[in-house]
C-alpha atoms as a PDB file:
ATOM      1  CA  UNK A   1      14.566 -38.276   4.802  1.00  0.00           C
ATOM      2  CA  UNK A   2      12.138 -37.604   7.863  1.00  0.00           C
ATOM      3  CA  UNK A   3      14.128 -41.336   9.374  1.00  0.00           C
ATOM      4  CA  UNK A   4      17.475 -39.376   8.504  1.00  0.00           C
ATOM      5  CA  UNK A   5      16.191 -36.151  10.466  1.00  0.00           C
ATOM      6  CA  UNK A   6      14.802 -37.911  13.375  1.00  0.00           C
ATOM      7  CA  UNK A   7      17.823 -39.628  14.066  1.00  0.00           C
ATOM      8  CA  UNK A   8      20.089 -36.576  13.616  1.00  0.00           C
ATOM      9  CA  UNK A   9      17.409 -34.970  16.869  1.00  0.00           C
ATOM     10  CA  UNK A  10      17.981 -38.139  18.850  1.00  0.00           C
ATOM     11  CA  UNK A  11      21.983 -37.961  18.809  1.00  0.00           C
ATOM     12  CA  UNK A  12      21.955 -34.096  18.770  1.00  0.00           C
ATOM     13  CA  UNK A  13      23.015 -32.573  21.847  1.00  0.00           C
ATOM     14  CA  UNK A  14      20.496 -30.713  23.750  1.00  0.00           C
ATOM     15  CA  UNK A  15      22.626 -29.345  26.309  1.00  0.00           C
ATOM     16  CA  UNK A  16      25.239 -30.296  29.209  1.00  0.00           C
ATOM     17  CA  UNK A  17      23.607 -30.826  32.559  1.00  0.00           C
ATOM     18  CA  UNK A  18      24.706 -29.977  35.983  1.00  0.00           C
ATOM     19  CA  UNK A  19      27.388 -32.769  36.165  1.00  0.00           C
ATOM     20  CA  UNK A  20      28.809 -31.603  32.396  1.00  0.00           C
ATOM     21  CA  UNK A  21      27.223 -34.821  30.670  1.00  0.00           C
ATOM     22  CA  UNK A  22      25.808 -34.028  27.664  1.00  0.00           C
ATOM     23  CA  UNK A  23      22.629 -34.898  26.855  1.00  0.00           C
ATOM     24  CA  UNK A  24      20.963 -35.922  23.510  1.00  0.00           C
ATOM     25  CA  UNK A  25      17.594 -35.762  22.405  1.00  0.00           C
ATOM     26  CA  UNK A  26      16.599 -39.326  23.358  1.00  0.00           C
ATOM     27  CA  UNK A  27      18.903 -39.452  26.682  1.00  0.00           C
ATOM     28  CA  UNK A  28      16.892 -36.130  27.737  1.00  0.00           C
ATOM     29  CA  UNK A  29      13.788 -37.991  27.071  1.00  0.00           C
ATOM     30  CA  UNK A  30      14.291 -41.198  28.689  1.00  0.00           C
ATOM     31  CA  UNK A  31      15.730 -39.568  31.798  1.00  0.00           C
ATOM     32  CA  UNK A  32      12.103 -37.396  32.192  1.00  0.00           C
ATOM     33  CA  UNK A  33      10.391 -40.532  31.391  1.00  0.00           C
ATOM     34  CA  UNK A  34      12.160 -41.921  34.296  1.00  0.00           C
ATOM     35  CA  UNK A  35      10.981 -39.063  36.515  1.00  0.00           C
ATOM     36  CA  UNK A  36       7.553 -38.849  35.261  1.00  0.00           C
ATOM     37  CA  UNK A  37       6.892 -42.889  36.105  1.00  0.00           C
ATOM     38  CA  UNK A  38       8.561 -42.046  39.385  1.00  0.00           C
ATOM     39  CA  UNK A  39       6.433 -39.526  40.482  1.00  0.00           C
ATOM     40  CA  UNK A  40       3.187 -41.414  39.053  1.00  0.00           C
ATOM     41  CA  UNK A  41       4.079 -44.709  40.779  1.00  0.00           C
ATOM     42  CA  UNK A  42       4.892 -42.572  44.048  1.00  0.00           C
ATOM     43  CA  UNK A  43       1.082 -40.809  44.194  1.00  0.00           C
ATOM     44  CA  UNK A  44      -0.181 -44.636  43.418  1.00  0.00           C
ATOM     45  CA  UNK A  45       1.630 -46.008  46.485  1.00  0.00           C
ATOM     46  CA  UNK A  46       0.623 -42.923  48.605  1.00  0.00           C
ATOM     47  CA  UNK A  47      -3.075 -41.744  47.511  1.00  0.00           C
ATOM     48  CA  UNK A  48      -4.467 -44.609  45.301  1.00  0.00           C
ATOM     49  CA  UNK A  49      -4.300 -43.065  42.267  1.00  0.00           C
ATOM     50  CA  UNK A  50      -2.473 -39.962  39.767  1.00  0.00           C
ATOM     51  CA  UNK A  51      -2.914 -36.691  39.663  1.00  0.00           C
ATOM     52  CA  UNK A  52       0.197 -36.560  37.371  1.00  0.00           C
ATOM     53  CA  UNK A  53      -1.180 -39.709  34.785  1.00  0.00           C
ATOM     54  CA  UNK A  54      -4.463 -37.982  34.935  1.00  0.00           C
ATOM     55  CA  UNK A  55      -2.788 -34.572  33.880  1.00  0.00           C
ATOM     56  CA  UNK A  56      -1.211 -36.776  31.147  1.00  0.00           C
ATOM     57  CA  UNK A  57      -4.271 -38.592  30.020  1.00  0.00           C
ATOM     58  CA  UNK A  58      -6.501 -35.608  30.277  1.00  0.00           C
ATOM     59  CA  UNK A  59      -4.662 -33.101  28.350  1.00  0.00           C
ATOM     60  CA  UNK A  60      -3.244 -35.124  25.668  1.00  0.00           C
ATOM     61  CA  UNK A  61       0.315 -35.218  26.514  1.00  0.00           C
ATOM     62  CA  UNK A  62       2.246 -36.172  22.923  1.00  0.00           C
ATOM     63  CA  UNK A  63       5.441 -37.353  24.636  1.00  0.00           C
ATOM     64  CA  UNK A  64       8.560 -36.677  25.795  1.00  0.00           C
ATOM     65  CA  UNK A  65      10.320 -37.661  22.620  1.00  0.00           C
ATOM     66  CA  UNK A  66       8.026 -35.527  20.557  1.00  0.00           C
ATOM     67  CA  UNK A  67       9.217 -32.574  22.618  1.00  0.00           C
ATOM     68  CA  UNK A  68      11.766 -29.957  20.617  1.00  0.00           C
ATOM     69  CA  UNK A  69      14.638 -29.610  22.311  1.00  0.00           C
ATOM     70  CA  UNK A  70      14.063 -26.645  23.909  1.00  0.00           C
ATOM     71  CA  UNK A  71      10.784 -27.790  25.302  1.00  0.00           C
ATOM     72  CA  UNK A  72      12.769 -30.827  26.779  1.00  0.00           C
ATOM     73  CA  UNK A  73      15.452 -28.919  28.686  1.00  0.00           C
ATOM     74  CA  UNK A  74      12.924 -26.338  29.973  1.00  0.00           C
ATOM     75  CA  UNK A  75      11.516 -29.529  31.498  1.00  0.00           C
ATOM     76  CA  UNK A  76      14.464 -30.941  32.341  1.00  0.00           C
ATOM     77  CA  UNK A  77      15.764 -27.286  33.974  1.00  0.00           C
ATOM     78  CA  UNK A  78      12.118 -26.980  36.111  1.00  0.00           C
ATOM     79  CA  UNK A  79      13.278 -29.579  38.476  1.00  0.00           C
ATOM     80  CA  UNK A  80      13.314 -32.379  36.621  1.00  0.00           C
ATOM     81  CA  UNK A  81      17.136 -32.634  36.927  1.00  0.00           C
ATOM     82  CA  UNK A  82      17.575 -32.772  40.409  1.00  0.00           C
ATOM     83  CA  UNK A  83      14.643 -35.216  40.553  1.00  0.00           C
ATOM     84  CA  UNK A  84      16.335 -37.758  38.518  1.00  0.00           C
ATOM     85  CA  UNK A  85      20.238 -37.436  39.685  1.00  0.00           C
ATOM     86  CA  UNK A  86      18.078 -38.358  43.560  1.00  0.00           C
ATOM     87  CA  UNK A  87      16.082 -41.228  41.905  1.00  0.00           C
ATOM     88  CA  UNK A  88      19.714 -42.001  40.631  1.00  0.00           C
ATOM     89  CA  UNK A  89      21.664 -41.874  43.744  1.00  0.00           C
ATOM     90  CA  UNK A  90      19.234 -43.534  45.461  1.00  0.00           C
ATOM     91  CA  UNK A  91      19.086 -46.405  43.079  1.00  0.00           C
ATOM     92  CA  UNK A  92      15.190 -45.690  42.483  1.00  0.00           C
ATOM     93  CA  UNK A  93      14.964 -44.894  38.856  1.00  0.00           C
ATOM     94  CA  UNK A  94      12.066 -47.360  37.984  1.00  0.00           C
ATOM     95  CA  UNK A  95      14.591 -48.878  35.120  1.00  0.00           C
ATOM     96  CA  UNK A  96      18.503 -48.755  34.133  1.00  0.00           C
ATOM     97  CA  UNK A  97      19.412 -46.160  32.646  1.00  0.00           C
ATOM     98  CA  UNK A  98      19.853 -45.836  28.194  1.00  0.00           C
ATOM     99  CA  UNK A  99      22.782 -47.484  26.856  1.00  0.00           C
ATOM    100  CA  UNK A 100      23.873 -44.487  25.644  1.00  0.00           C
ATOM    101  CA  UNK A 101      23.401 -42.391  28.537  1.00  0.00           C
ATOM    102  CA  UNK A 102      26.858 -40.396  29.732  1.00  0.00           C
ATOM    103  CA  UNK A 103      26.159 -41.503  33.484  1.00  0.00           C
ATOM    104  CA  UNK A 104      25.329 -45.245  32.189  1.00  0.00           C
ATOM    105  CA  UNK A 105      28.618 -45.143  30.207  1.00  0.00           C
ATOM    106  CA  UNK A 106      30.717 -43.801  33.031  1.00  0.00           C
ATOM    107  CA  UNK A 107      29.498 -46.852  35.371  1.00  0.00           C
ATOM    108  CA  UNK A 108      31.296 -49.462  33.004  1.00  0.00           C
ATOM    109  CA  UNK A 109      34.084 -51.097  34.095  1.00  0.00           C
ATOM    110  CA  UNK A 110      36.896 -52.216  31.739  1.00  0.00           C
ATOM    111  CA  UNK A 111      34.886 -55.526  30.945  1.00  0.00           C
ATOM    112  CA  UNK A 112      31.984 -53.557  29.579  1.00  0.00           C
ATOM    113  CA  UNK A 113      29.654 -54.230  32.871  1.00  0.00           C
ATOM    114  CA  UNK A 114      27.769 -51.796  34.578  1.00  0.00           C
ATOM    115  CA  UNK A 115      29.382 -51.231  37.719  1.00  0.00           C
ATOM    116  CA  UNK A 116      26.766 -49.610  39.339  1.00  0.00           C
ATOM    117  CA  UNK A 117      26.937 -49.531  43.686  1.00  0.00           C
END
């Protein structure tokens, strides 16, 4: 039953973004996860160490995908967004995008490879 429920979150559909893909639960997840490890590994590289992965440590964060939905796109509406289509465009994101992603599923070609440029 609580199996059954959590997958019905993860392939509900939290909302469209700014290029009309919609986005589940867990595709809205990864993609902040993607941001989040961006903007630690970037403060790393630049001051030695986190302010963000201190944030995260310090106040307990439970997770993006423990988030409701609504939590998630208020996150994903602050700025996250824009964050992650530039990580994207730039080829930055820290790792490929979900299988089940709409942008990851628009990059195959007709052989099933990600045609990513």
């Amino acid at each position: 039953m609580v199996e059954d429920l959590k997958k019905f979150e993860n392939e509900s559909v939290v909302g469209e973004d700014s290029r009309s893909l919609e986005l589940t639960h867990y595709v809205l997840a990864e993609r902040l996860m993607q941001v989040e490890h961006s903007d630690i590994q970037k403060e790393m590289n630049k001051d030695g160490h986190s302010d963000t992965l201190v944030y995260i440590l310090d106040g307990g964060f439970r997770g993006f995908h423990k988030m409701s939905p609504g939590e998630l796109w208020s996150e994903w509406k602050d700025g996250a967004e824009d964050k992650w289509y530039q990580l994207y465009e730039d080829n930055e994101l820290p790792w490929e995008t979900y299988e089940d992603d709409p942008i990851h599923q628009l990059e195959e070609d007709e052989n099933g490879e990600v045609a990513k440029g």
